[in-house]
PDB file of N, CA and C in Angstrom:
ATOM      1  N   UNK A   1     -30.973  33.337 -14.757  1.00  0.00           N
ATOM      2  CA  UNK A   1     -29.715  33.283 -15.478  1.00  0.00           C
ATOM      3  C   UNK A   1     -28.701  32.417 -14.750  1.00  0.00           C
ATOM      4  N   UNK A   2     -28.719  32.536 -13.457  1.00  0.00           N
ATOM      5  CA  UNK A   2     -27.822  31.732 -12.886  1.00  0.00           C
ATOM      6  C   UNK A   2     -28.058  30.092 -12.950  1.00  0.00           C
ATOM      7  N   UNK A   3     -29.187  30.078 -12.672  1.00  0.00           N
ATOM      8  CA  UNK A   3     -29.816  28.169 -13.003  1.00  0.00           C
ATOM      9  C   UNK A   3     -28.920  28.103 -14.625  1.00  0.00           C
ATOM     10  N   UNK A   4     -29.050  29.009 -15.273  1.00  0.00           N
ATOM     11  CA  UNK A   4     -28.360  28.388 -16.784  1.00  0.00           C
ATOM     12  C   UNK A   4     -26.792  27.779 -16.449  1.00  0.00           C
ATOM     13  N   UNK A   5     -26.423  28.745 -16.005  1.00  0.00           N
ATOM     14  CA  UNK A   5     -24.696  28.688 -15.513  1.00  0.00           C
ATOM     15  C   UNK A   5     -24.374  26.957 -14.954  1.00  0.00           C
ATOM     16  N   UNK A   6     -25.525  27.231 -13.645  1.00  0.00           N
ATOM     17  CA  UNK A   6     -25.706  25.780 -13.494  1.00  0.00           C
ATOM     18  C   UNK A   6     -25.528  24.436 -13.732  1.00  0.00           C
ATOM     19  N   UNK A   7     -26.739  24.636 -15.059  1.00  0.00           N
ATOM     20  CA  UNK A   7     -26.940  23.110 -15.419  1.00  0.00           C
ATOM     21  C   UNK A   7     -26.193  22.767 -16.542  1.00  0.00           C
ATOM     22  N   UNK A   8     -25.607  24.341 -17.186  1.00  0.00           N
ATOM     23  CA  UNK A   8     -24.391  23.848 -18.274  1.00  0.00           C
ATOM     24  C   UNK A   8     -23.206  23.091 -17.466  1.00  0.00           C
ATOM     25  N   UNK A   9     -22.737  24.026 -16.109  1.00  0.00           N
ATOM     26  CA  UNK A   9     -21.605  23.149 -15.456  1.00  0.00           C
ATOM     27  C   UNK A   9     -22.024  22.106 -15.078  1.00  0.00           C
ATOM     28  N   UNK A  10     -23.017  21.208 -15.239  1.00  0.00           N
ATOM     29  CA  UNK A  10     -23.777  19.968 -14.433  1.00  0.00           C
ATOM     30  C   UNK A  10     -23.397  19.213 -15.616  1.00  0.00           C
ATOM     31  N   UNK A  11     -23.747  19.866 -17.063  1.00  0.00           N
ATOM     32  CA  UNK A  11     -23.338  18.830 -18.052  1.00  0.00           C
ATOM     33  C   UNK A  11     -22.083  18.901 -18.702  1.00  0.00           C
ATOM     34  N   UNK A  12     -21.306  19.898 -18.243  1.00  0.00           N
ATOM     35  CA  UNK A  12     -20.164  19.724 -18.834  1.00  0.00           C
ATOM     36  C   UNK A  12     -19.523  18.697 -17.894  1.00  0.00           C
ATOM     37  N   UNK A  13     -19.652  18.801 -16.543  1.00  0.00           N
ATOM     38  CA  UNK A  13     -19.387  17.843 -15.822  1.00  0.00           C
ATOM     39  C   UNK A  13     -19.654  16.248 -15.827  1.00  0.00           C
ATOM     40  N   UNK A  14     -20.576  16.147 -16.377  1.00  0.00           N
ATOM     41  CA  UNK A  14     -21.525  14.880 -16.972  1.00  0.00           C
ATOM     42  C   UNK A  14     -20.606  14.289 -17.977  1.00  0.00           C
ATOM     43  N   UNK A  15     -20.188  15.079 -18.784  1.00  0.00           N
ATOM     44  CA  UNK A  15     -19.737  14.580 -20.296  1.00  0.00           C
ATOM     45  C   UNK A  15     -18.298  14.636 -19.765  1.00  0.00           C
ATOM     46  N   UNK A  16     -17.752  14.530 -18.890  1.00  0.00           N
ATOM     47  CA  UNK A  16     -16.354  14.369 -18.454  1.00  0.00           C
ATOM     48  C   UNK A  16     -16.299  13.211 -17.767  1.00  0.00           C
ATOM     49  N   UNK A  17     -17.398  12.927 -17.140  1.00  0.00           N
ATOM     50  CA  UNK A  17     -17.633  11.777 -16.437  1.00  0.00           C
ATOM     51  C   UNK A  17     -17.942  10.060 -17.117  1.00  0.00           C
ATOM     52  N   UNK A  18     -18.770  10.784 -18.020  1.00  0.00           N
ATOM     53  CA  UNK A  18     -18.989   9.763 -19.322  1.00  0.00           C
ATOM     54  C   UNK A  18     -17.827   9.287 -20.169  1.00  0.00           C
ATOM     55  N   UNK A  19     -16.931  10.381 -20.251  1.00  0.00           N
ATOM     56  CA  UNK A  19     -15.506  10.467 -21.351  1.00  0.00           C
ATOM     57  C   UNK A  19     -15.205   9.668 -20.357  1.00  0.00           C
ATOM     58  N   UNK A  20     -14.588   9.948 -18.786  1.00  0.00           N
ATOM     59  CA  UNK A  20     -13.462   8.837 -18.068  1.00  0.00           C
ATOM     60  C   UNK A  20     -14.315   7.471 -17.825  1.00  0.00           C
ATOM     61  N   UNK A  21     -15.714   7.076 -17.968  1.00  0.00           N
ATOM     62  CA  UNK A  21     -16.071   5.699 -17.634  1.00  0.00           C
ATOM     63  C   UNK A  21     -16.065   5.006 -19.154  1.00  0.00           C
ATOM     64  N   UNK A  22     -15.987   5.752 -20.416  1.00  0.00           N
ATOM     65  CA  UNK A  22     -16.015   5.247 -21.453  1.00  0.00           C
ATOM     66  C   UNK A  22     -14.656   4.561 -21.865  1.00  0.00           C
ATOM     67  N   UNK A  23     -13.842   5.546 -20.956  1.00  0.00           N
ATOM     68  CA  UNK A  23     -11.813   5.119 -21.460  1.00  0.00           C
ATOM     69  C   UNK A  23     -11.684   3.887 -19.776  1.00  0.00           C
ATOM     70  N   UNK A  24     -12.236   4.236 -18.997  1.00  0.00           N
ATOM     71  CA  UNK A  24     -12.073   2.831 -18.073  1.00  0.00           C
ATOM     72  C   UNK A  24     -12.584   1.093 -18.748  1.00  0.00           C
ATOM     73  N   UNK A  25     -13.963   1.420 -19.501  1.00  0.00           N
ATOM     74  CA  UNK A  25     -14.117   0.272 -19.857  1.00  0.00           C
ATOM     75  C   UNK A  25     -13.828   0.078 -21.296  1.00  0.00           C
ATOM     76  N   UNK A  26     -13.438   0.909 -22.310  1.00  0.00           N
ATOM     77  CA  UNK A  26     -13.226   0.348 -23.356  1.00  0.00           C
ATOM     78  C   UNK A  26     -11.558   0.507 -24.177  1.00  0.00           C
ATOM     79  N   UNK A  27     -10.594   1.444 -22.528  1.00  0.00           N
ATOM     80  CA  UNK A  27      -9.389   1.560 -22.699  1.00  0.00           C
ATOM     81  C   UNK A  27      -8.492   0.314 -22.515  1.00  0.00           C
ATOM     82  N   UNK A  28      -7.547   0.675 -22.454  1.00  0.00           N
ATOM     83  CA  UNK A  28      -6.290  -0.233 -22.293  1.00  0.00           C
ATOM     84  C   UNK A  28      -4.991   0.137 -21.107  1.00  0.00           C
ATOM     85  N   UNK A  29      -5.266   0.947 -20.319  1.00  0.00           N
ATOM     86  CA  UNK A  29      -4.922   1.209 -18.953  1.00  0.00           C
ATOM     87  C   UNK A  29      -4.985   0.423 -18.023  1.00  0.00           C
ATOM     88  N   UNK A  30      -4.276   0.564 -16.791  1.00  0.00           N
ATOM     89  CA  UNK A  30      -4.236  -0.367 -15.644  1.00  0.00           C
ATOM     90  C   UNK A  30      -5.936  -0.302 -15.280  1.00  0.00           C
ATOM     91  N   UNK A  31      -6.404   0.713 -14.865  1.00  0.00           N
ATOM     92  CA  UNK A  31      -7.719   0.532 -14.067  1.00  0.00           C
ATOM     93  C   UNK A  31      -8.821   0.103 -14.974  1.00  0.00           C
ATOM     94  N   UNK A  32      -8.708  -0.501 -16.580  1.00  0.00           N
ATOM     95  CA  UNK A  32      -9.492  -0.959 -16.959  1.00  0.00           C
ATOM     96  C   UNK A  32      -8.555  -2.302 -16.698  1.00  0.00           C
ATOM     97  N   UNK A  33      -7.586  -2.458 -16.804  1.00  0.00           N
ATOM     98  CA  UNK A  33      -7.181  -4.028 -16.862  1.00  0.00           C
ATOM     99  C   UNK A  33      -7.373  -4.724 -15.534  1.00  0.00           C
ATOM    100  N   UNK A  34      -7.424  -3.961 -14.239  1.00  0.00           N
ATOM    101  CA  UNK A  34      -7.877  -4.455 -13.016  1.00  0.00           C
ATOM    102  C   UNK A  34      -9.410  -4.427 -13.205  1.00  0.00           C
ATOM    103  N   UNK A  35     -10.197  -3.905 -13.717  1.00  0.00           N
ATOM    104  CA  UNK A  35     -11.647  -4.178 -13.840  1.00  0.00           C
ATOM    105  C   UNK A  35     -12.028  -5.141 -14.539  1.00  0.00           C
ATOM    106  N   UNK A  36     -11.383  -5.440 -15.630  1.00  0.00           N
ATOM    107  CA  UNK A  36     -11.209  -6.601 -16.130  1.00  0.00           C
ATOM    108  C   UNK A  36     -10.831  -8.224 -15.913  1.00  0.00           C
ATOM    109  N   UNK A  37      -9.803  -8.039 -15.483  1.00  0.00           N
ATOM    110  CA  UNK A  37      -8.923  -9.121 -15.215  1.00  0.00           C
ATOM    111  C   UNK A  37      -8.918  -9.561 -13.736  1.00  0.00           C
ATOM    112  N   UNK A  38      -9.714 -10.575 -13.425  1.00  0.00           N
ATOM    113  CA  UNK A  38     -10.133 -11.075 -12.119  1.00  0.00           C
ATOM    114  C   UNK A  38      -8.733 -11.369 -11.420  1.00  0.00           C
ATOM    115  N   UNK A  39      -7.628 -12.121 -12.679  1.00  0.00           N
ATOM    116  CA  UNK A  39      -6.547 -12.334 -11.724  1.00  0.00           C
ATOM    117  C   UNK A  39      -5.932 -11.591 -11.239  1.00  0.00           C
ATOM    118  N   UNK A  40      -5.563 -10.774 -12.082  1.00  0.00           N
ATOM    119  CA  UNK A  40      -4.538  -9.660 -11.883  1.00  0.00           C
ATOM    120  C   UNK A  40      -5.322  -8.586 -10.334  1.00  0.00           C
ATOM    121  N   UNK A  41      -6.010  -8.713 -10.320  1.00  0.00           N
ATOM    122  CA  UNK A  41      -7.288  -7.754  -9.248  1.00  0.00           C
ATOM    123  C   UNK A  41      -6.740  -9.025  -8.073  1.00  0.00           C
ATOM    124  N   UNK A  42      -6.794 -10.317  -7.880  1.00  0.00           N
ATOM    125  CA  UNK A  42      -6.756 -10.879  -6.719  1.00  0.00           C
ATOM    126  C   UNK A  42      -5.302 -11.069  -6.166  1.00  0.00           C
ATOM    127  N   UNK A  43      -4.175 -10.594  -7.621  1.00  0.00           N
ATOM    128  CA  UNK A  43      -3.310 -10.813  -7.189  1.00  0.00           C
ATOM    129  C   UNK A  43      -2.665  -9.050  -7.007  1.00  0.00           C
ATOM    130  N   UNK A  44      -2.933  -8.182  -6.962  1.00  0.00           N
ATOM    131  CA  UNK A  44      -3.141  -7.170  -6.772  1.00  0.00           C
ATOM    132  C   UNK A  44      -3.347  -7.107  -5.412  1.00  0.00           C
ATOM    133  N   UNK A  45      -4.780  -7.425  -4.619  1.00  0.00           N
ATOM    134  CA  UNK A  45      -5.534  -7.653  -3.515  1.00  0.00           C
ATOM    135  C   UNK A  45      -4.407  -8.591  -2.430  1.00  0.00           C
ATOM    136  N   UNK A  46      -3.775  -9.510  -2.746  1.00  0.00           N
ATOM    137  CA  UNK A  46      -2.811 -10.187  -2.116  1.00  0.00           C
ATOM    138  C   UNK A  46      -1.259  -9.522  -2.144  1.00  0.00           C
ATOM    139  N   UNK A  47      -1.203  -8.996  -2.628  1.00  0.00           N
ATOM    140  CA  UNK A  47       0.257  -8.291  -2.967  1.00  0.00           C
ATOM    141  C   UNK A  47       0.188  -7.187  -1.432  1.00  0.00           C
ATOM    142  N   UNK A  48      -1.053  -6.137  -1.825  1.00  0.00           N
ATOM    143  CA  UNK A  48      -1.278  -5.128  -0.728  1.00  0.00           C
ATOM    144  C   UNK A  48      -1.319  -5.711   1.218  1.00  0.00           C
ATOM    145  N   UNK A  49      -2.081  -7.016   1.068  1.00  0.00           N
ATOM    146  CA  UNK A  49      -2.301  -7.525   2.051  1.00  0.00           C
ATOM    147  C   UNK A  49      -0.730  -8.150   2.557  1.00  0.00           C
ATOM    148  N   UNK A  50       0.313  -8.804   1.800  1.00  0.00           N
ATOM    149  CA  UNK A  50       1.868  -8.955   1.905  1.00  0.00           C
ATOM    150  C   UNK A  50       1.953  -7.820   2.688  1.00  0.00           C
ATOM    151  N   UNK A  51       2.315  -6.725   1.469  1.00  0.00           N
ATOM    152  CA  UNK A  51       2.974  -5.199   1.618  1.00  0.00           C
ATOM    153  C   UNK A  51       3.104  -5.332   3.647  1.00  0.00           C
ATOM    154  N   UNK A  52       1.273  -5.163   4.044  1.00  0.00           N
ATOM    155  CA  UNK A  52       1.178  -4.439   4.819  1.00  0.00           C
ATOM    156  C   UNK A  52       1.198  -5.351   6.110  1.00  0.00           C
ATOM    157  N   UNK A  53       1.426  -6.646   5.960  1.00  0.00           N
ATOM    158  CA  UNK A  53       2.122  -7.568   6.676  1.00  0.00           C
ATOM    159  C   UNK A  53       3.685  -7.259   7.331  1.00  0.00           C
ATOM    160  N   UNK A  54       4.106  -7.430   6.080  1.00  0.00           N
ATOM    161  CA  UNK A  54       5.722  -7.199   6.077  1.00  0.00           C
ATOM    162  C   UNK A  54       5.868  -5.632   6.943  1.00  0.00           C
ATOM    163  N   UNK A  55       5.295  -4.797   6.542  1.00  0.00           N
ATOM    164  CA  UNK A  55       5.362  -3.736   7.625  1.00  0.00           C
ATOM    165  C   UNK A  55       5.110  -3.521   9.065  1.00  0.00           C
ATOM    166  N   UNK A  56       4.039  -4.410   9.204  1.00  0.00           N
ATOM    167  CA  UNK A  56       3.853  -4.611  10.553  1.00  0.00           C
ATOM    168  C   UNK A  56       5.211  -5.637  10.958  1.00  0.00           C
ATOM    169  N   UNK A  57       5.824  -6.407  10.455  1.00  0.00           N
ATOM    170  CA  UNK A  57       6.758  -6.920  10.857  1.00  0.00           C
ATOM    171  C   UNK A  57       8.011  -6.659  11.327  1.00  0.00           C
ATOM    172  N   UNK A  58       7.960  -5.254  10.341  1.00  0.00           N
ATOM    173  CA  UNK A  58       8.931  -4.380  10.113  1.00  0.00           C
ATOM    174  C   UNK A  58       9.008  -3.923  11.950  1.00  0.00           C
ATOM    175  N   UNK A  59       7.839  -3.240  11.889  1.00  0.00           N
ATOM    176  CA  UNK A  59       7.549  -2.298  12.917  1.00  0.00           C
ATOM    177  C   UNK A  59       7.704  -3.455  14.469  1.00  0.00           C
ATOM    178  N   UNK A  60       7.377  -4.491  14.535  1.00  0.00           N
ATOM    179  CA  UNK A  60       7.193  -5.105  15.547  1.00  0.00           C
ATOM    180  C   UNK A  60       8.803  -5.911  15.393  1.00  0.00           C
ATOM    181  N   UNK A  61       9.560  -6.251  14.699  1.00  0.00           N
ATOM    182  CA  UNK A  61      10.566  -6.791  14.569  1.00  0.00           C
ATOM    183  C   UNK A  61      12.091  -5.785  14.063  1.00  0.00           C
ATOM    184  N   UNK A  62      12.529  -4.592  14.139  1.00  0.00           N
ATOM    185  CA  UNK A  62      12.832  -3.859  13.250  1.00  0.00           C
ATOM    186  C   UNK A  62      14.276  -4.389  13.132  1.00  0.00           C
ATOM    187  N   UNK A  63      15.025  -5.053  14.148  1.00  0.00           N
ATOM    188  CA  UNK A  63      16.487  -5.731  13.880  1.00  0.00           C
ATOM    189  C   UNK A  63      16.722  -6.810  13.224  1.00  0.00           C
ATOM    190  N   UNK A  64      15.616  -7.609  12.563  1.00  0.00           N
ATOM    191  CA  UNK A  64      15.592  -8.045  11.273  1.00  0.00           C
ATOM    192  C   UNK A  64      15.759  -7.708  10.119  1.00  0.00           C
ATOM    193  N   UNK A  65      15.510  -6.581   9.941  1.00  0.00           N
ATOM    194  CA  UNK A  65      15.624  -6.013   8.356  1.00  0.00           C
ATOM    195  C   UNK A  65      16.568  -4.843   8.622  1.00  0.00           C
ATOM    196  N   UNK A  66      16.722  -3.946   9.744  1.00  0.00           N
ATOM    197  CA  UNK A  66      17.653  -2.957   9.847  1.00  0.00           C
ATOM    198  C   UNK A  66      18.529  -3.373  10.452  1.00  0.00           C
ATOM    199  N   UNK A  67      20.135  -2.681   9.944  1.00  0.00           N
ATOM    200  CA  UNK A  67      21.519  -4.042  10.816  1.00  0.00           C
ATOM    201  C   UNK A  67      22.094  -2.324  10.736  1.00  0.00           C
ATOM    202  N   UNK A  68      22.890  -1.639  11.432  1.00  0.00           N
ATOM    203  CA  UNK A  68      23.783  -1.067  12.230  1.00  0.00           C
ATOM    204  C   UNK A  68      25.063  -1.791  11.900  1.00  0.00           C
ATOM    205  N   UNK A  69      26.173  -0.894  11.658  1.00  0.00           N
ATOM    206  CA  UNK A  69      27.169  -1.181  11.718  1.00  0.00           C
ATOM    207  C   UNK A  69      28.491   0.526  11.192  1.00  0.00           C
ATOM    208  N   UNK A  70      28.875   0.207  12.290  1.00  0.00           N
ATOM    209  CA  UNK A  70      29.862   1.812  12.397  1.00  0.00           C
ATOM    210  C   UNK A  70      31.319   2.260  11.622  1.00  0.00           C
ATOM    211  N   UNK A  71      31.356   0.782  10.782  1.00  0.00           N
ATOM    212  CA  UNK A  71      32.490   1.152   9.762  1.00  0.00           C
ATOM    213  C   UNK A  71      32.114   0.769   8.614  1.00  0.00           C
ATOM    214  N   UNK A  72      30.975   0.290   8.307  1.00  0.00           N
ATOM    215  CA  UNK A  72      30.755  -0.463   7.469  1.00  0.00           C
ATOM    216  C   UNK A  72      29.885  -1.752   7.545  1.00  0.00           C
ATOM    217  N   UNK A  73      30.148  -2.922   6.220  1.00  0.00           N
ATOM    218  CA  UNK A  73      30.004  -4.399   6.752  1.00  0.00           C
ATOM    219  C   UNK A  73      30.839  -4.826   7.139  1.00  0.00           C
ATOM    220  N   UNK A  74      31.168  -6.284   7.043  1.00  0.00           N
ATOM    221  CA  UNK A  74      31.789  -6.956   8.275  1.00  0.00           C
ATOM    222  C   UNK A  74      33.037  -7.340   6.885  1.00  0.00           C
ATOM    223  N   UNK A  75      32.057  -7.741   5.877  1.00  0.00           N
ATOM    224  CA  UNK A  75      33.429  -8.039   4.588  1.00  0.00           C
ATOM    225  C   UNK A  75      34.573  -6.997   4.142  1.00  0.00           C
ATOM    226  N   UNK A  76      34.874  -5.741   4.871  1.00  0.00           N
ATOM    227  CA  UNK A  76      35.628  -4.685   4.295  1.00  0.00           C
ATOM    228  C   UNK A  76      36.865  -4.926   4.886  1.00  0.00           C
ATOM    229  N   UNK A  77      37.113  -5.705   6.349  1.00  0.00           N
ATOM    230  CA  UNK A  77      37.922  -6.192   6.903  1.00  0.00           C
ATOM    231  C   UNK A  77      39.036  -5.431   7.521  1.00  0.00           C
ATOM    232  N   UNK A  78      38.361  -3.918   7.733  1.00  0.00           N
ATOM    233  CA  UNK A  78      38.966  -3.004   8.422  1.00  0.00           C
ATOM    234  C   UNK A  78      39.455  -3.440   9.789  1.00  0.00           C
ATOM    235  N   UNK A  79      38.732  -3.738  10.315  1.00  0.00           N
ATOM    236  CA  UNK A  79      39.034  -4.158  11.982  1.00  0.00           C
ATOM    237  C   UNK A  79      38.592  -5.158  12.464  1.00  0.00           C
ATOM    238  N   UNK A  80      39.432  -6.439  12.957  1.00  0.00           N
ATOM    239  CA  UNK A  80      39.328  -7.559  13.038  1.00  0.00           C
ATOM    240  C   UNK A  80      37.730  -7.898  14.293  1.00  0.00           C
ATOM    241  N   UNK A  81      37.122  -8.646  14.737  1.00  0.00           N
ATOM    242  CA  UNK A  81      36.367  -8.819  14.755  1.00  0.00           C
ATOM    243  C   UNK A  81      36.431  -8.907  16.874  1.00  0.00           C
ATOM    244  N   UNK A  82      37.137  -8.557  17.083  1.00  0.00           N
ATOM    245  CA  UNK A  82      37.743  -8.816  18.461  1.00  0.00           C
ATOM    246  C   UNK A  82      37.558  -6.305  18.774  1.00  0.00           C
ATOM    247  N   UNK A  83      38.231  -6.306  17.897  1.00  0.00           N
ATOM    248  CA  UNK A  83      38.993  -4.595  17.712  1.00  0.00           C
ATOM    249  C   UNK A  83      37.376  -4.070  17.931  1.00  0.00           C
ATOM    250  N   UNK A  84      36.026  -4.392  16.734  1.00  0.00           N
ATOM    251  CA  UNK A  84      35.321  -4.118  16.449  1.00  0.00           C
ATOM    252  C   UNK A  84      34.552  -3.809  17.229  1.00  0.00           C
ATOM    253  N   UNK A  85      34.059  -5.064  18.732  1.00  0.00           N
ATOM    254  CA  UNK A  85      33.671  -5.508  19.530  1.00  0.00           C
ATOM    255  C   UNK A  85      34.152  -4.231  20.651  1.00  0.00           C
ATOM    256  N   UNK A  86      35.350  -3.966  21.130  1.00  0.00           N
ATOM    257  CA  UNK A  86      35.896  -2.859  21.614  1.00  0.00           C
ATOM    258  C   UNK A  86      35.111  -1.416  21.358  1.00  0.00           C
ATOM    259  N   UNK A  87      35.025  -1.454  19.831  1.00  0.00           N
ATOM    260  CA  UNK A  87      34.871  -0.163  19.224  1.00  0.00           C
ATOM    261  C   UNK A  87      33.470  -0.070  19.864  1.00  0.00           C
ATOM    262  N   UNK A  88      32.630  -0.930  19.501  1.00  0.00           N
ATOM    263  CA  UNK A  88      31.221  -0.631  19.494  1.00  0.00           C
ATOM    264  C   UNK A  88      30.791  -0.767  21.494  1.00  0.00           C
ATOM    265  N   UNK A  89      31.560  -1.108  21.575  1.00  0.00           N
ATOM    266  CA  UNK A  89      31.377  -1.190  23.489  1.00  0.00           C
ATOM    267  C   UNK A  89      31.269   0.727  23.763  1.00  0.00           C
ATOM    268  N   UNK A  90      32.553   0.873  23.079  1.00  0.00           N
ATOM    269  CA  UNK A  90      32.987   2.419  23.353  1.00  0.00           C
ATOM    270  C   UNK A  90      31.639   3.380  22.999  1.00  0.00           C
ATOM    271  N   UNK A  91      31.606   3.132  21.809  1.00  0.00           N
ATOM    272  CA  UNK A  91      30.135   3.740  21.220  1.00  0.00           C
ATOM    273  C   UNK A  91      28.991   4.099  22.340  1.00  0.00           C
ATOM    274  N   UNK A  92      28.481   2.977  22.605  1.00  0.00           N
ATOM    275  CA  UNK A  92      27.489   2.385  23.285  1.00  0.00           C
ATOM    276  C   UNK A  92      27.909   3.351  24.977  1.00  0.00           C
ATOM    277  N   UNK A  93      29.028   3.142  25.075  1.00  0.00           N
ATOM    278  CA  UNK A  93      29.428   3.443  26.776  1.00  0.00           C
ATOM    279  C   UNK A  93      29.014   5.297  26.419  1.00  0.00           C
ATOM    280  N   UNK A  94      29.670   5.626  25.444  1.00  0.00           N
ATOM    281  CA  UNK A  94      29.903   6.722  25.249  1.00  0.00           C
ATOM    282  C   UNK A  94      28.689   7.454  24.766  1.00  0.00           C
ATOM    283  N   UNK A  95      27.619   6.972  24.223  1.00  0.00           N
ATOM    284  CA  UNK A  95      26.478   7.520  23.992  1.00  0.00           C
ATOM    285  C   UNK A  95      25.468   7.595  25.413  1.00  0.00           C
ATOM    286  N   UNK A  96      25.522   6.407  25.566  1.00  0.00           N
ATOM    287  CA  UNK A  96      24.719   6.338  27.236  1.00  0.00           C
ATOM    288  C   UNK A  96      25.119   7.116  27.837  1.00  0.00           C
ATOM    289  N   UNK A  97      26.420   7.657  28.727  1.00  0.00           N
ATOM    290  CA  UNK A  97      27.167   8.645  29.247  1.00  0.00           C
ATOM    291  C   UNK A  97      26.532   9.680  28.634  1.00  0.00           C
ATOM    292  N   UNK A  98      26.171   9.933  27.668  1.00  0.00           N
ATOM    293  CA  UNK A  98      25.873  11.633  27.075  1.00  0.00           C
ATOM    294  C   UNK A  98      24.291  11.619  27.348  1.00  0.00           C
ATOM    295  N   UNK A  99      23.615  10.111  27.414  1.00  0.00           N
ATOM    296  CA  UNK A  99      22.399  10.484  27.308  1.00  0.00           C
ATOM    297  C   UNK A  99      21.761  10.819  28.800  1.00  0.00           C
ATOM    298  N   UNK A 100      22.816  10.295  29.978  1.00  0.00           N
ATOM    299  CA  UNK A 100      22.383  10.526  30.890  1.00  0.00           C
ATOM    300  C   UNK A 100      22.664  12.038  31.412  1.00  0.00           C
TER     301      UNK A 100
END
């Protein structure tokens, strides 16, 4: 009795498997259109390979893309550019001091 239990869940499983390879190749979804479409797949394939470039860049370069700044940007024109210079000395003095 149990082998029955079995091989019904073997084919119900089967016929679920058949249903999702039947809607991959004869649907209209992304993962049939990347199975399809050679370009879209290489430019897909190049996009990921960017991505994970740019991250390593990220990671090895990070004061390129991340900028710090303690009032703001520089266009808000709160504190002249001399004042600013002061401020961020203080920062800096004043964090080191705590970290030691």
């Amino acid at each position: 009795m149990e082998l029955i239990g079995v091989v019904n869940d073997a084919r119900t499983a089967l016929n679920g498997v058949n249903i999702l390879l039947d809607e991959i190749q004869n649907g209209d979804g992304t993962l049939t259109k990347l199975m399809q479409d050679s370009v879209l797949y290489e430019n897909m394939n190049i996009m990921v390979e960017e991505a994970g470039r740019l991250v390593e860049n990220i990671q090895e370069h990070p004061n390129r893309y991340l900028q710090f700044a303690i009032f703001g940007g520089k266009d808000k024109g709160f504190l002249s550019s001399k004042d600013e210079k002061i401020v961020k000395k203080w920062v800096k003095d004043t964090l080191r001091d705590r970290m030691d």
